[in-house]
Protein backbone atom coordinates (compact mmCIF):
# COMPACT_ATOMS: atom_id res chain seq x y z
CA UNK A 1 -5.12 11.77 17.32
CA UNK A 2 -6.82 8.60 15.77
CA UNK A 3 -7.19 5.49 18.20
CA UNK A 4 -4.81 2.43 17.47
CA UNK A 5 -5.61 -0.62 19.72
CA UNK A 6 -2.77 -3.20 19.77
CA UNK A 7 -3.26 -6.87 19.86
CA UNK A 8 -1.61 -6.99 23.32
CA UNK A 9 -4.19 -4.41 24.73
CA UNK A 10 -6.94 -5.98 23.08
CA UNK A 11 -5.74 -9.49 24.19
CA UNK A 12 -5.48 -8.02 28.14
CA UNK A 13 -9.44 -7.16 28.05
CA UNK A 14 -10.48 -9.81 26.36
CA UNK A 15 -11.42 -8.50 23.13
CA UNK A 16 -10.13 -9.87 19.61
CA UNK A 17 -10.25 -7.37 16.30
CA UNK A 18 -11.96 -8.08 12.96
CA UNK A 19 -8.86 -7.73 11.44
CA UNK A 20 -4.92 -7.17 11.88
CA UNK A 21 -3.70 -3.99 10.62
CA UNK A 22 -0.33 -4.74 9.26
CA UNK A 23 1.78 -1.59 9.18
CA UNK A 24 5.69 -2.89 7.57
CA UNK A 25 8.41 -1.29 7.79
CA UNK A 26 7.34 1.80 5.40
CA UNK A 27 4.71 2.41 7.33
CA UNK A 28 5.75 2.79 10.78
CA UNK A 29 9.48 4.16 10.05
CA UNK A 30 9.10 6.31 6.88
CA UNK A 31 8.08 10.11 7.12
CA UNK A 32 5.97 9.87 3.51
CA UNK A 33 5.27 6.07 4.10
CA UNK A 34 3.37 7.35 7.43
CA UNK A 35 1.10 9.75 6.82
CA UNK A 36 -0.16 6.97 4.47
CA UNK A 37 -0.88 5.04 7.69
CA UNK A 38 -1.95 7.67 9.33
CA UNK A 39 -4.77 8.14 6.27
CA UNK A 40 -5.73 4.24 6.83
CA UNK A 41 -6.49 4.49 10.26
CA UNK A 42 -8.49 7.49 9.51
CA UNK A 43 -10.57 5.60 7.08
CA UNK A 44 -11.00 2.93 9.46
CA UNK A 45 -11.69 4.56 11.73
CA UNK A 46 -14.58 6.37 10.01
CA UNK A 47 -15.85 2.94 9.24
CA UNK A 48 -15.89 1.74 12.48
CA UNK A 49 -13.66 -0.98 12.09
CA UNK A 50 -12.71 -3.28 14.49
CA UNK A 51 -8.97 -3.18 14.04
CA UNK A 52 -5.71 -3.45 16.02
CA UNK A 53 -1.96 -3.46 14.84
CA UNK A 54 0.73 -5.69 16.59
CA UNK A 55 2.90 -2.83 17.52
CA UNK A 56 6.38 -3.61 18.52
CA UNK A 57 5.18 -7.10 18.37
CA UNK A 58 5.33 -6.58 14.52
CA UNK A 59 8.48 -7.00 12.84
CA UNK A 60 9.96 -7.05 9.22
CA UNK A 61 7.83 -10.21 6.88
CA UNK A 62 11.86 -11.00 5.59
CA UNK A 63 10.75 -9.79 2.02
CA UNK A 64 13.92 -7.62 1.52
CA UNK A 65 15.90 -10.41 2.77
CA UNK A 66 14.12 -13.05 0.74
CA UNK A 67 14.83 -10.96 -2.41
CA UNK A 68 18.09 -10.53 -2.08
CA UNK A 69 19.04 -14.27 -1.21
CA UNK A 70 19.07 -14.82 2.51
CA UNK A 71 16.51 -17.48 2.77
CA UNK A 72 17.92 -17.97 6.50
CA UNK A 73 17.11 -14.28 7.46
CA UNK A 74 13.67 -14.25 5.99
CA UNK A 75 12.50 -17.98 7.55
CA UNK A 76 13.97 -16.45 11.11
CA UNK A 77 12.01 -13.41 10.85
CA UNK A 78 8.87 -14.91 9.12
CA UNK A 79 8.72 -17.58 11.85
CA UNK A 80 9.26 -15.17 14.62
CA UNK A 81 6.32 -13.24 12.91
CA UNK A 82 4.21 -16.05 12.67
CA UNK A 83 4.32 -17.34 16.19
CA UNK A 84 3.45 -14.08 17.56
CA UNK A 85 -0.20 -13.64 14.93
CA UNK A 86 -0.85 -17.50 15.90
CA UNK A 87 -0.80 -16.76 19.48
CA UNK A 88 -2.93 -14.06 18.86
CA UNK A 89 -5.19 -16.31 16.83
CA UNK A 90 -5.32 -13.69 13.61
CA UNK A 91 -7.45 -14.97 10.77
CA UNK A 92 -7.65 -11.78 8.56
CA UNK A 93 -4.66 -9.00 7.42
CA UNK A 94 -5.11 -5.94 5.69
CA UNK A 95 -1.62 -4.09 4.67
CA UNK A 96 -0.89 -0.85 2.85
CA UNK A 97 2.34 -2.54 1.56
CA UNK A 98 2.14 -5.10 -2.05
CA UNK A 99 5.44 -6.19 -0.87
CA UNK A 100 3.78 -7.44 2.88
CA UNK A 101 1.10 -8.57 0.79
CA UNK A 102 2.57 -10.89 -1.29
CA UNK A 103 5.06 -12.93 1.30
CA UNK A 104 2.23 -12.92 3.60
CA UNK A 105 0.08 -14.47 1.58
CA UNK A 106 1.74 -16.17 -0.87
CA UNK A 107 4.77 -17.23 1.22
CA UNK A 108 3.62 -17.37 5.03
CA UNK A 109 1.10 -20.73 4.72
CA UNK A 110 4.27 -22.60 4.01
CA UNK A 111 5.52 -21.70 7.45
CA UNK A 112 2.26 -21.96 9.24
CA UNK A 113 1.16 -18.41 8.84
CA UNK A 114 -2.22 -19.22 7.02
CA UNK A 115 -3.86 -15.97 6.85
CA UNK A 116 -6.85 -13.99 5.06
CA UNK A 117 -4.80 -11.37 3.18
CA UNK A 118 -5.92 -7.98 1.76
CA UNK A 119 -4.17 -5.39 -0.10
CA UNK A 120 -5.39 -1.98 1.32
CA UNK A 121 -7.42 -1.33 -1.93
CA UNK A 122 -9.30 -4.92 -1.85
CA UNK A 123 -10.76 -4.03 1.25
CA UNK A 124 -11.34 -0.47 0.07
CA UNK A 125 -13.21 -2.14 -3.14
CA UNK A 126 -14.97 -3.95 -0.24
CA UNK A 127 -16.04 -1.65 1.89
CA UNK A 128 -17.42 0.68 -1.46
CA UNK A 129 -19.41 -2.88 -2.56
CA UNK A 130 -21.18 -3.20 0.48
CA UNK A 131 -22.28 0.28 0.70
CA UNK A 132 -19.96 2.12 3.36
CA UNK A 133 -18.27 3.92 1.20
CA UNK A 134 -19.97 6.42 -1.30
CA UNK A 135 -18.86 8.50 -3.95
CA UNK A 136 -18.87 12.42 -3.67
CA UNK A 137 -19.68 13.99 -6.35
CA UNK A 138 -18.16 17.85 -7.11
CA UNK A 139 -15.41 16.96 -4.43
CA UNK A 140 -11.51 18.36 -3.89
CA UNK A 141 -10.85 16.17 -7.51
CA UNK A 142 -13.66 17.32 -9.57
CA UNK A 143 -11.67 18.55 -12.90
CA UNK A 144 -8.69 16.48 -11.96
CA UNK A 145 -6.71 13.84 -13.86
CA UNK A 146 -5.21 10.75 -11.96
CA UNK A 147 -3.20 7.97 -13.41
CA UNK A 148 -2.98 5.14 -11.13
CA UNK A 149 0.70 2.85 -11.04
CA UNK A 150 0.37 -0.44 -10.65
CA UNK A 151 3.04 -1.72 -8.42
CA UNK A 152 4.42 -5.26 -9.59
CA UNK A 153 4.07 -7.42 -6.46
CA UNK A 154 -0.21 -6.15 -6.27
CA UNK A 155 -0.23 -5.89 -10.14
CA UNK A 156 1.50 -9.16 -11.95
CA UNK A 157 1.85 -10.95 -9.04
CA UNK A 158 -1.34 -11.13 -7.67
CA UNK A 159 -3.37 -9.89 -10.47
CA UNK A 160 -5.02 -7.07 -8.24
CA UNK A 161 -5.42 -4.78 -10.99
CA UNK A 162 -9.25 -3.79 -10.33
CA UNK A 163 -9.86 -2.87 -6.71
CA UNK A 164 -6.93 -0.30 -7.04
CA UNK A 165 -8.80 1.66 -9.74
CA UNK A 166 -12.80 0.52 -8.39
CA UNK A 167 -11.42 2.68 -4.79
CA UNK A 168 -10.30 5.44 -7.33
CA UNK A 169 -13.36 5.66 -9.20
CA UNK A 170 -15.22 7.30 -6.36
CA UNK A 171 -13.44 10.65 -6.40
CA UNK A 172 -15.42 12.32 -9.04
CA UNK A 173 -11.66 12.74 -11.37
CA UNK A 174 -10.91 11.61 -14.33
CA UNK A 175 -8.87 8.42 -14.56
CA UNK A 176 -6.34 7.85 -17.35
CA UNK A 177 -3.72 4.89 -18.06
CA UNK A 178 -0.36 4.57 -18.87
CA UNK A 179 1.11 3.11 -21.75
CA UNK A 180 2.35 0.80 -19.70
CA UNK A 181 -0.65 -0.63 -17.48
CA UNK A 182 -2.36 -3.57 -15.93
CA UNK A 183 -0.62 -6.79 -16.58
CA UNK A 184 1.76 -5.05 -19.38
CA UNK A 185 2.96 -2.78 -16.00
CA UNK A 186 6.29 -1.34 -15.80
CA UNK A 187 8.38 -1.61 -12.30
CA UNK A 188 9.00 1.52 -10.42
CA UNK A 189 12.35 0.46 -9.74
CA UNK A 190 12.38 -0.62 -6.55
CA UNK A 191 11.55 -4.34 -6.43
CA UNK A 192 13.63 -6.95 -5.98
CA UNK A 193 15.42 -5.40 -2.81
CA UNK A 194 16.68 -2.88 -5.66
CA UNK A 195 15.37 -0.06 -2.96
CA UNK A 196 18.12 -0.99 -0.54
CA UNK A 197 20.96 -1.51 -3.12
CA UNK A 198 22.92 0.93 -5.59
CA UNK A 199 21.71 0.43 -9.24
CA UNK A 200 23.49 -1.06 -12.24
CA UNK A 201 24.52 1.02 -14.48
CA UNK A 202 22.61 1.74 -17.61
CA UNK A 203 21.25 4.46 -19.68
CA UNK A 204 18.08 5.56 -17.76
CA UNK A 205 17.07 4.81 -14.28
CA UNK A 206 13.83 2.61 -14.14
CA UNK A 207 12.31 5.62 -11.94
CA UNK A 208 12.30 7.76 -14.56
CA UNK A 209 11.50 5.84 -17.43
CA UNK A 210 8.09 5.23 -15.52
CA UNK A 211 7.69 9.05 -14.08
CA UNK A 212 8.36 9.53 -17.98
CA UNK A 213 5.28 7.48 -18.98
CA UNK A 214 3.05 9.67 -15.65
CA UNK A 215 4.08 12.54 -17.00
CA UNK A 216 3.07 11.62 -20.56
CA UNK A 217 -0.81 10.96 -19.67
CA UNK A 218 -0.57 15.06 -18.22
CA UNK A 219 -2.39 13.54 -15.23
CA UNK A 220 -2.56 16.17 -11.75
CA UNK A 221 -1.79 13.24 -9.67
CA UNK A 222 -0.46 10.19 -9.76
CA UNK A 223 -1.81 7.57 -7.88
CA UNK A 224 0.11 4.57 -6.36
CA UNK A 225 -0.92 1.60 -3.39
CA UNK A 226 2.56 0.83 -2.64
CA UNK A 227 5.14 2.80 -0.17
CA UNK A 228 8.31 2.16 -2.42
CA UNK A 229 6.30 2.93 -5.45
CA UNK A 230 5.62 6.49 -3.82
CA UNK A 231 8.89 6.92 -3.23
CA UNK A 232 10.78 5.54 -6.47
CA UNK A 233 7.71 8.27 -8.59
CA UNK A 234 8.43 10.72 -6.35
CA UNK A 235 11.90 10.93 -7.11
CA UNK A 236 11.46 10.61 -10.52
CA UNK A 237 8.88 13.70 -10.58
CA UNK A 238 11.37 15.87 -9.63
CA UNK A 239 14.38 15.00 -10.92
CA UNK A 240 11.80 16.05 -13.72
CA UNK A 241 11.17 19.52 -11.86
CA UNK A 242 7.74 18.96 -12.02
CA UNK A 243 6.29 18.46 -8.25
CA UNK A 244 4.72 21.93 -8.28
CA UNK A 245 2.22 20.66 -10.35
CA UNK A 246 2.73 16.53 -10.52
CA UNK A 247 1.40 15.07 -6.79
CA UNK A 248 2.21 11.68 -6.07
CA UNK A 249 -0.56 10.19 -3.21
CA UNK A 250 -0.82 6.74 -2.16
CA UNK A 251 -4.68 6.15 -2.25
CA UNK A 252 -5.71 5.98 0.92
CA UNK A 253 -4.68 9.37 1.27
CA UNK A 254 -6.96 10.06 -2.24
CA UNK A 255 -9.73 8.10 -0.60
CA UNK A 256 -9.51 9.90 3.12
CA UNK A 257 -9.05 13.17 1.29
CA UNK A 258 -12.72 12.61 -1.13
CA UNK A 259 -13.99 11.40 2.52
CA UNK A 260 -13.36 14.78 3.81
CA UNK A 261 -11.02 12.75 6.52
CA UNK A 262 -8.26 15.12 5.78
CA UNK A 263 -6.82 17.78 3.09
CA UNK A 264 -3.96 17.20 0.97
């Protein structure tokens, strides 16, 4: 069992973290969305980071609710959020989730949350630039093919498109792109709130128009940095039939698994 301090127990022995691990919603209540956590911690872990999460201190940013037009419900929750990390006296985030990302840093200062804010593949990208974290060479992905998906609130919104694929250079596979890629990225399907809704109707799902485009490259694995990504590519690879031989894996779990952390 990896170690998780919270802020609270941290706070009671007088000891403040590096950084805040912010978990979301995905990543403390989904099954798949966890063992993505469960593959962060690992690598910080590994790194000796000085980390803690909230806990049940931590509740939803208000994305969802921003995105689908309650302004009240999101400045309630963001508030309540913020108070709680300002007490604390938090100066630097790191999150699995874009969608956490992107309201906490782009959204939050307006409140008063004025954060440092990482996506979990910027600090990833950090921690391989300063040296403590090395490739290995001939690992579990020597021979295989990854395309990486870049999820729309890391990709277009923030213009993270490097640090995603920098992290997934050090796994010794080859790396291949999508037709659709980088700032020309196509949505998973899920943004927008569209995750917690039922679709319009149409002629193809946006899932599978994407999955389509995986599928095309003929990569082993496909390679995502966002929880509702995993889940929206997932689907789509087997309404496809094709999971026997398609993996989806966030990349921590990539990362933990070339780290020899864990197997996959």
């Amino acid at each position: 069992m990896e170690e998780v301090k919270t802020m609270a127990d941290m706070a009671a022995n007088g000891q403040k973290p590096d950084v805040l691990f912010w978990v979301g919603c995905a990543g403390s209540f989904d099954q798949r969305a966890q063992k993505v956590t469960r593959s962060f911690v690992k690598i910080l872990n590994h790194l000796g980071i000085k980390f803690a999460v909230l806990g049940k201190e931590e509740s939803c940013t208000g994305d969802p609710a921003k995105r689908a037009g309650n302004e009240f419900v999101f400045q309630m929750l963001a508030l309540q959020n913020i108070e709680v990390m300002n007490a604390y006296g938090v100066q630097e985030i790191v999150t699995t989730c874009p969608h956490c990302f992107n309201i906490l840093r782009n959204e939050y200062p307006a409140l008063g949350g004025k954060y440092k804010v990482k996506h979990h593949t910027q600090f990833l990208q950090d921690m391989i630039d300063q040296g403590k974290i090395k490739m290995t060479e001939g690992g579990s992905f020597k021979g295989k093919t990854i395309t990486y998906h870049d999820s729309c609130y890391l990709g277009r919104a923030n213009e993270v498109y490097e640090a995603p694929r920098k992290v997934l250079e050090q796994l010794d596979a080859d790396l291949v792109e999508m037709k659709s890629h980088k700032a020309r990225g196509l949505c998973c399907g899920a943004g927008g709130a569209q995750m917690f809704k039922e679709e319009e109707h149409g002629t193809m799902r946006i899932n599978d128009a994407r999955t389509a485009e995986a599928l095309d490259t003929n990569a082993n694995i496909v390679a995502t940095g966002c929880p509702f990504c995993s889940t929206m590519i997932s689907d789509g690879v087997k309404g496809k039939d094709r999971q026997a031989t398609v993996k989806v894996f966030d990349i921590a779990e990539l990362l933990a698994a070339g780290q020899g952390l864990e197997t996959i």
